[in-house]
N, C-alpha and C. Protein backbone atom coordinates (compact mmCIF):
# COMPACT_ATOMS: atom_id res chain seq x y z
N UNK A 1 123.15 118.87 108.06
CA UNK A 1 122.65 119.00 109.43
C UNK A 1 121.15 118.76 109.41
N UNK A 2 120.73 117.60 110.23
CA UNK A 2 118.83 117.68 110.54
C UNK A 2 118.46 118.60 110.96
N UNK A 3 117.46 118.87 110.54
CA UNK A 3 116.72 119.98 111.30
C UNK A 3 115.47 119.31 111.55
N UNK A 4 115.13 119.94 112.95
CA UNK A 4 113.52 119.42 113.08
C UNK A 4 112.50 120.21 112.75
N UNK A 5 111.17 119.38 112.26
CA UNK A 5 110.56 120.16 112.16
C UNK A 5 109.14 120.04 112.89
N UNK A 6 109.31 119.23 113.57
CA UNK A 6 107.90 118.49 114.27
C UNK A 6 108.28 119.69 115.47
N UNK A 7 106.87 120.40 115.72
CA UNK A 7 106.11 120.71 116.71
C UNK A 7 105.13 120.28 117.52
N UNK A 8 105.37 120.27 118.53
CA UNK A 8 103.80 119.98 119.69
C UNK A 8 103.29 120.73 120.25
N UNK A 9 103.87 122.03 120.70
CA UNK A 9 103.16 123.15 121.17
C UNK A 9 103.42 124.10 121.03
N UNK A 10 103.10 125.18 120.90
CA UNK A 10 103.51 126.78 120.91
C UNK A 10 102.59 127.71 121.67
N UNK A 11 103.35 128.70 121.78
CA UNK A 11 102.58 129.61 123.15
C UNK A 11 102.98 131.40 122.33
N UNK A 12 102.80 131.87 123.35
CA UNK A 12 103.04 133.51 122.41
C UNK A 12 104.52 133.46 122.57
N UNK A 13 105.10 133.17 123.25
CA UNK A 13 106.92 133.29 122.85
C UNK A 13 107.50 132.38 122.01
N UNK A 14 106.76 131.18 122.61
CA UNK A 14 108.20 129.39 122.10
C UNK A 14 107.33 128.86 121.28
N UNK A 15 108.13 127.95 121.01
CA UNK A 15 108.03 126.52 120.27
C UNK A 15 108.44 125.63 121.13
N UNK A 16 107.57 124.73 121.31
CA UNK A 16 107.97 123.31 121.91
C UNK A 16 107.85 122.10 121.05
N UNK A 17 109.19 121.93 120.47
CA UNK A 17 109.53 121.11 119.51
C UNK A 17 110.41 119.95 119.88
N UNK A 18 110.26 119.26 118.62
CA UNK A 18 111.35 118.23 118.92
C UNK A 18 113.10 118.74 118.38
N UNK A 19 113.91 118.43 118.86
CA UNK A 19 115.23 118.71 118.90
C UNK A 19 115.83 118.47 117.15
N UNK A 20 116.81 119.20 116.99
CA UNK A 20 117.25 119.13 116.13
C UNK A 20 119.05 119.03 116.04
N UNK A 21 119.73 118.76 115.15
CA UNK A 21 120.83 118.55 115.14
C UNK A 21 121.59 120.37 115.15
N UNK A 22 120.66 121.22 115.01
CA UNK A 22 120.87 122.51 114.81
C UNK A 22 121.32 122.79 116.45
N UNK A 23 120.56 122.29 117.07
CA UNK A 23 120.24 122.51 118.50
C UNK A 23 121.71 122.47 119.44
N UNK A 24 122.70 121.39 118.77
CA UNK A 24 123.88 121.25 119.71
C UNK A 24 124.74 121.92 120.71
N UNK A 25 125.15 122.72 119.66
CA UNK A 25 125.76 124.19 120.41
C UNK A 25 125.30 124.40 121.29
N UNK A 26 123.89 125.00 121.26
CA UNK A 26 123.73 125.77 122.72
C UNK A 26 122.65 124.85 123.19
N UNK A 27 122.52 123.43 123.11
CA UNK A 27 122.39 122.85 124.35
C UNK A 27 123.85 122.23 124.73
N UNK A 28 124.65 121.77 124.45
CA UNK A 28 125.77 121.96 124.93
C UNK A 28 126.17 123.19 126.04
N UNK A 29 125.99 124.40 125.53
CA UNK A 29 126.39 125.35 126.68
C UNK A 29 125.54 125.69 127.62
N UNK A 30 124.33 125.20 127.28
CA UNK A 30 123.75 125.14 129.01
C UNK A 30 124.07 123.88 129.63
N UNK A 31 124.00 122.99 129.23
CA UNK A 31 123.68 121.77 130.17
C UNK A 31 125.34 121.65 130.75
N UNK A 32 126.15 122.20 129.94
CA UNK A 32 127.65 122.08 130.61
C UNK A 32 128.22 123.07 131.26
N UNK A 33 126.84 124.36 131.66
CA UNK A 33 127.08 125.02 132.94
C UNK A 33 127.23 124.49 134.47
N UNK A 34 127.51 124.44 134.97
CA UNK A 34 128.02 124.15 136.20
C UNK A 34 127.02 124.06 137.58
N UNK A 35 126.19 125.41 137.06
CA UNK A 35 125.06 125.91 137.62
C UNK A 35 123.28 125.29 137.21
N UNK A 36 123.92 124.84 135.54
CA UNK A 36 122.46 124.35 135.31
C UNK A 36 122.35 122.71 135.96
N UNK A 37 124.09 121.84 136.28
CA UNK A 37 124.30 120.95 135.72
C UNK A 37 124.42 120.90 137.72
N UNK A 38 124.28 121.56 138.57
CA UNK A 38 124.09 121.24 140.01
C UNK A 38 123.19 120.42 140.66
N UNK A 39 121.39 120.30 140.42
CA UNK A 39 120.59 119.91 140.22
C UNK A 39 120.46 118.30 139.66
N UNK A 40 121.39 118.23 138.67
CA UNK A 40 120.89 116.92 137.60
C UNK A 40 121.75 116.32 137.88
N UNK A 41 121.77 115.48 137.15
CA UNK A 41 122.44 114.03 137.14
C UNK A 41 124.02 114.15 136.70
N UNK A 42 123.95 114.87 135.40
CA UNK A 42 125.28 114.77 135.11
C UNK A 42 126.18 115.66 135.41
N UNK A 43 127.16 115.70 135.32
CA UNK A 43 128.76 116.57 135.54
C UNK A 43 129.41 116.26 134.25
N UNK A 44 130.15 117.57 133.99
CA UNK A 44 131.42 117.59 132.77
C UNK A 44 130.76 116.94 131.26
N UNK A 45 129.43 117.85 131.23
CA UNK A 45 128.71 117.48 129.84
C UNK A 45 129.26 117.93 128.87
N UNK A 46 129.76 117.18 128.15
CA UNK A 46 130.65 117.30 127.15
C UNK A 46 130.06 117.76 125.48
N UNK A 47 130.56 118.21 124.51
CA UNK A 47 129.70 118.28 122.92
C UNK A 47 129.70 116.95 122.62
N UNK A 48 130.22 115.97 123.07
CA UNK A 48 129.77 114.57 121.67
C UNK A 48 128.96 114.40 123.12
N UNK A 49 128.45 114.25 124.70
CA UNK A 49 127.46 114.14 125.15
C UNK A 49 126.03 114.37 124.44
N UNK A 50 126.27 115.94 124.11
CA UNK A 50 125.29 117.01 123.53
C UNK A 50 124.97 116.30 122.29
N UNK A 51 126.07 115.48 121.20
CA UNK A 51 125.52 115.25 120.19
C UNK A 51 124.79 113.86 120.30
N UNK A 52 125.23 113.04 121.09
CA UNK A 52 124.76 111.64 121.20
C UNK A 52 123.09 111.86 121.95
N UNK A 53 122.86 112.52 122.88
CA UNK A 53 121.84 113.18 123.22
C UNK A 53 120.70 113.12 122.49
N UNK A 54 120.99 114.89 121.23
CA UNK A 54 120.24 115.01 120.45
C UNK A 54 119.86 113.90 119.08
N UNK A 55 120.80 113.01 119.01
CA UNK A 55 120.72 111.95 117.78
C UNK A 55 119.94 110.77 118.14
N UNK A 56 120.12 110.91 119.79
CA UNK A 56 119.02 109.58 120.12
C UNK A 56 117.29 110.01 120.35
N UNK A 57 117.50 111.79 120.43
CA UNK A 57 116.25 112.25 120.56
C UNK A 57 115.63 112.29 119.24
N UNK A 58 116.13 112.32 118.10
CA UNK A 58 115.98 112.11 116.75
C UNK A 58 115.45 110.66 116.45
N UNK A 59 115.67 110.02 116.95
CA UNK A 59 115.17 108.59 116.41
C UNK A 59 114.19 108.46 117.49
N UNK A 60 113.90 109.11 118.45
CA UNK A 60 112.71 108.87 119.42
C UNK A 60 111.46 109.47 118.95
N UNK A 61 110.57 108.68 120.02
CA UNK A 61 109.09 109.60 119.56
C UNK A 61 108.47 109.94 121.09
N UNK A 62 107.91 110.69 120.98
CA UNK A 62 107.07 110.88 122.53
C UNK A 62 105.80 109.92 122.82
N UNK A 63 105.59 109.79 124.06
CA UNK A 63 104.75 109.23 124.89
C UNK A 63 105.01 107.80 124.37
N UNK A 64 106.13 107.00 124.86
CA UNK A 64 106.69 105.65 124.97
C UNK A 64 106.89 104.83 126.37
N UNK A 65 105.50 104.24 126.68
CA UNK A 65 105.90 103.73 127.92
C UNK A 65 107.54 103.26 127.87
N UNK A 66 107.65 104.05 129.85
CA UNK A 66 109.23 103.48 130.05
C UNK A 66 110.21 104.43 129.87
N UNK A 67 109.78 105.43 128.82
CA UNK A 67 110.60 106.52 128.04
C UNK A 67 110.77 107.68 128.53
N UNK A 68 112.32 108.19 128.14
CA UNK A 68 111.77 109.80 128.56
C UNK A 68 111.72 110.15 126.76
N UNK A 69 111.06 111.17 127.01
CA UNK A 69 111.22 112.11 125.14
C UNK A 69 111.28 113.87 126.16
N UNK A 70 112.46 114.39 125.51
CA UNK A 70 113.17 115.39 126.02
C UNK A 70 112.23 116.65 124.45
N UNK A 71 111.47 117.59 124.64
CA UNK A 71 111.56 118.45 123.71
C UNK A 71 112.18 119.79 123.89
N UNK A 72 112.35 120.24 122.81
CA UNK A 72 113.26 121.30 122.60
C UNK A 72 112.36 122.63 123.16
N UNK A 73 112.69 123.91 124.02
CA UNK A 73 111.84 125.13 123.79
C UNK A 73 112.93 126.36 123.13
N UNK A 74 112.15 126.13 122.23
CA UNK A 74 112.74 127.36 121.27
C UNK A 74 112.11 128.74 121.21
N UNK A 75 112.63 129.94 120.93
CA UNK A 75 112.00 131.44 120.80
C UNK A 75 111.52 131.14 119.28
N UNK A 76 110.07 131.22 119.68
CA UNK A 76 108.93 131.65 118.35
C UNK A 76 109.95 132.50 117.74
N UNK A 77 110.47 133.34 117.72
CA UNK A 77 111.06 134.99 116.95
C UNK A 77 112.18 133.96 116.13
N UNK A 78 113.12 132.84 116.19
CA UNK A 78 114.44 132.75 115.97
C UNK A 78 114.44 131.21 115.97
N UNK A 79 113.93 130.20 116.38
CA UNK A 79 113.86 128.90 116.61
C UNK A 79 115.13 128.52 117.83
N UNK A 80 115.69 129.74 118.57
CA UNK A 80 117.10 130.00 119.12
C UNK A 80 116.29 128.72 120.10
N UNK A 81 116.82 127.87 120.45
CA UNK A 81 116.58 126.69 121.75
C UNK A 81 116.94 128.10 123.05
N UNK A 82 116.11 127.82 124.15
CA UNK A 82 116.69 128.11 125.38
C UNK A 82 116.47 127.65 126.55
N UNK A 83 115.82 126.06 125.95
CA UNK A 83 116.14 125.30 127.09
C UNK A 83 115.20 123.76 126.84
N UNK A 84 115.18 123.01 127.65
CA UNK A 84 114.19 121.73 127.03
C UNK A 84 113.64 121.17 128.31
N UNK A 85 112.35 120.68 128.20
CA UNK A 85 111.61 119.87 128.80
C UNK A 85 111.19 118.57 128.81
N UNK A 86 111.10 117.66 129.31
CA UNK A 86 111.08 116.17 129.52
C UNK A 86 109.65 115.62 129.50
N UNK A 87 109.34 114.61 129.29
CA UNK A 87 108.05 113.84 129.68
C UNK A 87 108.23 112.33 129.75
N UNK A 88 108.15 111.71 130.87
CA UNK A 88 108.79 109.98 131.40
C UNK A 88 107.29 109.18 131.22
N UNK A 89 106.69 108.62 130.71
CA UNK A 89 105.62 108.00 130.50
C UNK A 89 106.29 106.67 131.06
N UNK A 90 105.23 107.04 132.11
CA UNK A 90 105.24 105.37 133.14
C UNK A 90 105.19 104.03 132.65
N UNK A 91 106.19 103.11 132.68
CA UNK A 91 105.75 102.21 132.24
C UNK A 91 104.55 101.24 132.69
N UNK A 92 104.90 101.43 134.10
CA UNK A 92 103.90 100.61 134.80
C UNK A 92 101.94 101.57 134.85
N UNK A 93 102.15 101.91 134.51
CA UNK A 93 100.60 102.96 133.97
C UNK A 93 101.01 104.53 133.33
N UNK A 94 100.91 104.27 132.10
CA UNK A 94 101.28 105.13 130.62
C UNK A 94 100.58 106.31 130.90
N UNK A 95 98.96 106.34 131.82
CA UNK A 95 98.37 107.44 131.43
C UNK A 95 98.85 108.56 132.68
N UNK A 96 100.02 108.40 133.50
CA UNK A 96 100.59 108.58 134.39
C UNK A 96 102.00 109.64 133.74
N UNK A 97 102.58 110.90 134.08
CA UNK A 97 103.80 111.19 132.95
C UNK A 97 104.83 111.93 134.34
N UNK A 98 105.83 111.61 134.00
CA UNK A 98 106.41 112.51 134.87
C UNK A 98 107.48 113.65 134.04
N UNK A 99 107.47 114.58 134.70
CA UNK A 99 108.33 115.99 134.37
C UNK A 99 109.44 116.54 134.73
N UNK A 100 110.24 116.81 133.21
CA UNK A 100 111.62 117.54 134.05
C UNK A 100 111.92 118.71 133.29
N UNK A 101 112.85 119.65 133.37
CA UNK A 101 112.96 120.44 132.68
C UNK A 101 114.11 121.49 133.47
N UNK A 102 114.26 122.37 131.91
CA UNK A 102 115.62 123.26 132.26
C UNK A 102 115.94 124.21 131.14
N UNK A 103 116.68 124.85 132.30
CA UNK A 103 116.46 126.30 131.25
C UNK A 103 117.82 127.14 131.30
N UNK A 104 118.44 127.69 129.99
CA UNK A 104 119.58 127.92 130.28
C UNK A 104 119.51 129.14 131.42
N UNK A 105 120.85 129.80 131.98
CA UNK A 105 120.82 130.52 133.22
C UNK A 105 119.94 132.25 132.37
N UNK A 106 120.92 132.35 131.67
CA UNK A 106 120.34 133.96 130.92
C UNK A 106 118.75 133.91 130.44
N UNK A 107 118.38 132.52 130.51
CA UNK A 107 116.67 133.02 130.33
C UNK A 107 116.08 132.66 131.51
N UNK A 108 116.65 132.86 132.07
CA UNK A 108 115.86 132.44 133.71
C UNK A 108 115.06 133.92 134.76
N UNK A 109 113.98 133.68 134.88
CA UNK A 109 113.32 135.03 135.54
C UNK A 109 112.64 135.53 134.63
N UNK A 110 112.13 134.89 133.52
CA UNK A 110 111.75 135.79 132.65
C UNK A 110 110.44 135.57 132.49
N UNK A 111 109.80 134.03 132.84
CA UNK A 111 108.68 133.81 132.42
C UNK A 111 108.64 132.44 131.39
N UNK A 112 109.32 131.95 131.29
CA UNK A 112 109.63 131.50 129.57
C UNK A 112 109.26 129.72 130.24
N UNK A 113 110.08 129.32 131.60
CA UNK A 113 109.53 128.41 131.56
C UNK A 113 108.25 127.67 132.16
N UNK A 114 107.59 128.76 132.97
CA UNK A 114 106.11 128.55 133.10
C UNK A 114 105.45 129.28 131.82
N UNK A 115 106.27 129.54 130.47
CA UNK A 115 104.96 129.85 129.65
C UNK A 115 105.30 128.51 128.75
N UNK A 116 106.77 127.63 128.67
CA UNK A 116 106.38 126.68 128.06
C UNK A 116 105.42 125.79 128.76
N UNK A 117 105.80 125.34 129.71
CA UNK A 117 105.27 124.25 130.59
C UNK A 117 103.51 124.58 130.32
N UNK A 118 102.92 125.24 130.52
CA UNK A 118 101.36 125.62 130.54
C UNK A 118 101.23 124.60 129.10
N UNK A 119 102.22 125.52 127.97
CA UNK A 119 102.43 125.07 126.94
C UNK A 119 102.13 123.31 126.55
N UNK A 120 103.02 122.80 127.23
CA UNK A 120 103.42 121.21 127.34
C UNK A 120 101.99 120.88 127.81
N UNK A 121 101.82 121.39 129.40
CA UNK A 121 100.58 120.62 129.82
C UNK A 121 99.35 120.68 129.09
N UNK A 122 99.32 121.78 128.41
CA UNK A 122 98.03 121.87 127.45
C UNK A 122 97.94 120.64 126.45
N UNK A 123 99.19 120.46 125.87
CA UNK A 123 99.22 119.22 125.18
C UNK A 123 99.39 117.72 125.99
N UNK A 124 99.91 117.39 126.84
CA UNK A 124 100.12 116.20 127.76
C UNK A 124 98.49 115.90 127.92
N UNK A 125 97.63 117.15 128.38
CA UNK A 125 96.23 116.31 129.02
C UNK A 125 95.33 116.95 128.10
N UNK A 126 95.80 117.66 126.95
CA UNK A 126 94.71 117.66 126.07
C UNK A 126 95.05 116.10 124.53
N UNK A 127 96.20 116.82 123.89
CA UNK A 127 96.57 115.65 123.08
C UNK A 127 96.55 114.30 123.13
N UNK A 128 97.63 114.58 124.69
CA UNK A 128 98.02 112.79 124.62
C UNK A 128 96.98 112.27 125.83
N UNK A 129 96.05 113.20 126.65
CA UNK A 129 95.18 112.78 126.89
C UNK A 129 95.27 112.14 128.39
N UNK A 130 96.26 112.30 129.03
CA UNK A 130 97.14 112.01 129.97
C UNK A 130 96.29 111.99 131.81
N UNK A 131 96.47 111.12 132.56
CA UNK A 131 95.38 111.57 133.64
C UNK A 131 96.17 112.27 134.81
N UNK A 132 97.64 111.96 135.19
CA UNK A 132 97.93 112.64 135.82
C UNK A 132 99.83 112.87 135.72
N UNK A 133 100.40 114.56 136.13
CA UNK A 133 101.50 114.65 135.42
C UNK A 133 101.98 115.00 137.40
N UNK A 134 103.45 113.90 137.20
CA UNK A 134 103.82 114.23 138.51
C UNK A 134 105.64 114.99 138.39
N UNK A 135 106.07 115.29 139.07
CA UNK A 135 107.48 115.84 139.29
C UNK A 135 107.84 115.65 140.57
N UNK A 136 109.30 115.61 140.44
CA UNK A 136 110.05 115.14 141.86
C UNK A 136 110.84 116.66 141.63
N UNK A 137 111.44 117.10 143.05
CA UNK A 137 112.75 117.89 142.77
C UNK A 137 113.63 118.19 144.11
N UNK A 138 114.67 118.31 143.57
CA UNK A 138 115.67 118.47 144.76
C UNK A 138 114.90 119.31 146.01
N UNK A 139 115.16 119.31 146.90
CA UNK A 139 114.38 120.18 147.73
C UNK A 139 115.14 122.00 147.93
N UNK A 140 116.45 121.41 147.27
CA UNK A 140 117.37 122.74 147.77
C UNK A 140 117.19 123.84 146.18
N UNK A 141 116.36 123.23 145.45
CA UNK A 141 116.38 124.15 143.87
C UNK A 141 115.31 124.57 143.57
N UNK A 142 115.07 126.08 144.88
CA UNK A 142 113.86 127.14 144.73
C UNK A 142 113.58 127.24 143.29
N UNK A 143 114.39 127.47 142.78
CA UNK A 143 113.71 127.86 140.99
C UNK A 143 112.60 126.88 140.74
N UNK A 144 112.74 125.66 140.85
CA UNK A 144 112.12 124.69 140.19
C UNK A 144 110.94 124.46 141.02
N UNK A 145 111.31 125.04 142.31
CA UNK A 145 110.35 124.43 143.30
C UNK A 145 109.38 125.77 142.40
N UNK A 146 109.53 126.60 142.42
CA UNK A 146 108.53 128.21 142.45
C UNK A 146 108.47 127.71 141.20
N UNK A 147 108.79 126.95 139.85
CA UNK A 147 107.76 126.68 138.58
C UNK A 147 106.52 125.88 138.82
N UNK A 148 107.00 124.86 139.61
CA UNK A 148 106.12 124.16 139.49
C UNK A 148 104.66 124.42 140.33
N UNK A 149 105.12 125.18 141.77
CA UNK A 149 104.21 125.74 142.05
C UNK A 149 102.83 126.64 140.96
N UNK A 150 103.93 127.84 140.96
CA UNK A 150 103.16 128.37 139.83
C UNK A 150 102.51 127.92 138.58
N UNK A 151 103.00 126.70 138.05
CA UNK A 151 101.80 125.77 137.41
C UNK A 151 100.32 125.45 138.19
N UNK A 152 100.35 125.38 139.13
CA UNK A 152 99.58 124.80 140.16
C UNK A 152 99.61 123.40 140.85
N UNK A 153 100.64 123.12 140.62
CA UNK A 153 101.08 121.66 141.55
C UNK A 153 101.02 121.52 142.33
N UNK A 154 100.94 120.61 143.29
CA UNK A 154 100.42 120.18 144.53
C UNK A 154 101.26 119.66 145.05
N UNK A 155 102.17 119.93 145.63
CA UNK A 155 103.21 119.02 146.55
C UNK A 155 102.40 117.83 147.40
N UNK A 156 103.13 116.59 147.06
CA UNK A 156 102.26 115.91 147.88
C UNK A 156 103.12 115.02 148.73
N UNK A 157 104.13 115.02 148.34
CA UNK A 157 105.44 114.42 149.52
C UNK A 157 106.55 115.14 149.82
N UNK A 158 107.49 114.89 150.72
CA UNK A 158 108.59 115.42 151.35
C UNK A 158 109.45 113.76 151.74
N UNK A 159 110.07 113.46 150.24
CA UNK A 159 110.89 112.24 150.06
C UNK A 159 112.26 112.23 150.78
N UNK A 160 112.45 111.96 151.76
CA UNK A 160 114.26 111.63 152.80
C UNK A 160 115.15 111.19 152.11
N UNK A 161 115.81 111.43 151.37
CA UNK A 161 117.47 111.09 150.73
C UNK A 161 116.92 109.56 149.68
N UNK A 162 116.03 110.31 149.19
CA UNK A 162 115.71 109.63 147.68
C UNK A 162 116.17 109.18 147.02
N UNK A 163 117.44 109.93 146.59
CA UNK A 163 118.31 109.69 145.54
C UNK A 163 119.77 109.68 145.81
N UNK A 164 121.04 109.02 145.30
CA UNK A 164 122.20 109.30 145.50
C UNK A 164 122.67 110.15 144.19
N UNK A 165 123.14 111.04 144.24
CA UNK A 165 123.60 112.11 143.84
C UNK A 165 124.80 112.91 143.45
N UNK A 166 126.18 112.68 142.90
CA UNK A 166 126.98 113.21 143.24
C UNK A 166 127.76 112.70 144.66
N UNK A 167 127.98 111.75 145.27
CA UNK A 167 128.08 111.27 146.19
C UNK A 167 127.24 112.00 147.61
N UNK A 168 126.28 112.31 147.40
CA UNK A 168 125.20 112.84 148.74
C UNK A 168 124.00 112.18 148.11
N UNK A 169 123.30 111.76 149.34
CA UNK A 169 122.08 111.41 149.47
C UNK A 169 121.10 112.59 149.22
N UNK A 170 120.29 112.47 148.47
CA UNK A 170 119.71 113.77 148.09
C UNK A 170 117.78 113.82 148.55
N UNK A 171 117.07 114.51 149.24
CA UNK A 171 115.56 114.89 149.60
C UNK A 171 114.96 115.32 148.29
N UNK A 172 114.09 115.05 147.77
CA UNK A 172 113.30 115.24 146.85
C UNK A 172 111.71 115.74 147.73
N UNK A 173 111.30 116.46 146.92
CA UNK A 173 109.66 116.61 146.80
C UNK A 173 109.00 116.12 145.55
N UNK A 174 107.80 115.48 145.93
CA UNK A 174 106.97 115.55 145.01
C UNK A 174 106.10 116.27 144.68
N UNK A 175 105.42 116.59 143.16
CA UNK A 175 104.84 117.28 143.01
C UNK A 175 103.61 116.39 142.08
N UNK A 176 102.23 117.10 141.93
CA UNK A 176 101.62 116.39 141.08
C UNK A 176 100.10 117.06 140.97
N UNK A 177 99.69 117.10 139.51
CA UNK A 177 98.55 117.68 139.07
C UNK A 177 97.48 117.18 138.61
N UNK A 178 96.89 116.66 138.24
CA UNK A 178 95.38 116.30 137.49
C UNK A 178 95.17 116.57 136.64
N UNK A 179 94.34 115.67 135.56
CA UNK A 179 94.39 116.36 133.85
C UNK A 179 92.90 116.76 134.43
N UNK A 180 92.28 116.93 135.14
CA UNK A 180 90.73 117.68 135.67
C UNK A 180 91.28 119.22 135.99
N UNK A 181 92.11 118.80 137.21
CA UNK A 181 92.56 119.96 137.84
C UNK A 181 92.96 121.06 136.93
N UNK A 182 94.01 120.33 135.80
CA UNK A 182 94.56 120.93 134.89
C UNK A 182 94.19 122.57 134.61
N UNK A 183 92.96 121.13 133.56
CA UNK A 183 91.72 121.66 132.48
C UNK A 183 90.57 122.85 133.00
N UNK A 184 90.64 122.70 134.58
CA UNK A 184 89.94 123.48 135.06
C UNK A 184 90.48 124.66 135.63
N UNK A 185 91.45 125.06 135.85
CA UNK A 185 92.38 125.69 135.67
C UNK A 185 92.43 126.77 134.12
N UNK A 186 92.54 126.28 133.51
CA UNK A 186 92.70 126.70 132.39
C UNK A 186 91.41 127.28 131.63
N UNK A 187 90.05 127.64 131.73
CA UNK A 187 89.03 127.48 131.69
C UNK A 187 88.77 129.11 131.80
């Protein structure tokens, strides 16, 4: 079994790592909750989904115009995954990233994914140096809406049936921050 061992960020709880073949299992059982899997794209996420997934995240690297690179957030205490975060580096302007992320249901309310995300962004506009990080999201998935807020994001659109979805036309918001804004923020 691979194991990963590449890190990019850590915070006082997680690890924000790259994925490992260890990881399957229980990303398998979140992403093939029902509840995590309302929101996203897919339905009826299957284990060879989960494994084909993590094996292509294995041969990936982050910040690839065009790309997404999905990392793992794991508990500092256990390397236990409990959930993963995204970064889409624009092809059409790289220093541009967009964000996704998810978290299984039992760690939800806790804090964990505005303490990775701070996490991530610390590295997105400190590391990779990044000028601005944007996010879209369903309009009907308060959770996500109230992370990103609480990052300090800026809603800056209210997108009309954006996306097709599950057979519904789906409203998105945008969201979007500043590697200034960030940094100053953080200060």
């Amino acid at each position: 079994m691979e194991k990963s061992k590449e890190v990019f960020a850590v915070s006082e709880r997680l690890v924000i790592r790259k994925f490992g073949m260890q990881d399957v299992q229980f990303f398998y059982q979140y992403r093939s909750n029902p509840d995590i899997a309302r929101f996203q794209s897919w339905e009826n996420y299957t284990i060879q989904d989960a494994e084909s997934f993590v094996s292509r995240q294995l041969a990936s690297s982050p910040d690839q115009p065009g790309a997404w690179f999905q990392y793992a957030v794991a508990l500092a205490t256990s390397d236990q995954i409990i959930g993963d975060c995204a970064i889409h580096t624009l092809g059409a302007e790289p220093r541009i990233v967009e964000l996704g992320f998810t978290l299984a249901p039992e760690h939800q309310g806790k804090g964990y994914m505005h303490e990775a995300l701070c996490a991530l962004l610390d590295y997105v506009f400190g590391s990779l140096n990044k000028h601005k990080l944007i996010a879209f999201s369903d309009v009907r998935n308060t959770k996500s809406i109230h992370v990103l807020e609480r990052l300090g994001m800026r809603r800056e659109g209210h997108l009309l049936e954006n996306y097709m979805s599950k057979g519904h036309w789906i409203d998105e918001y945008q969201y979007a921050i500043l590697q200034s804004e960030w940094l100053n923020m953080r200060r």
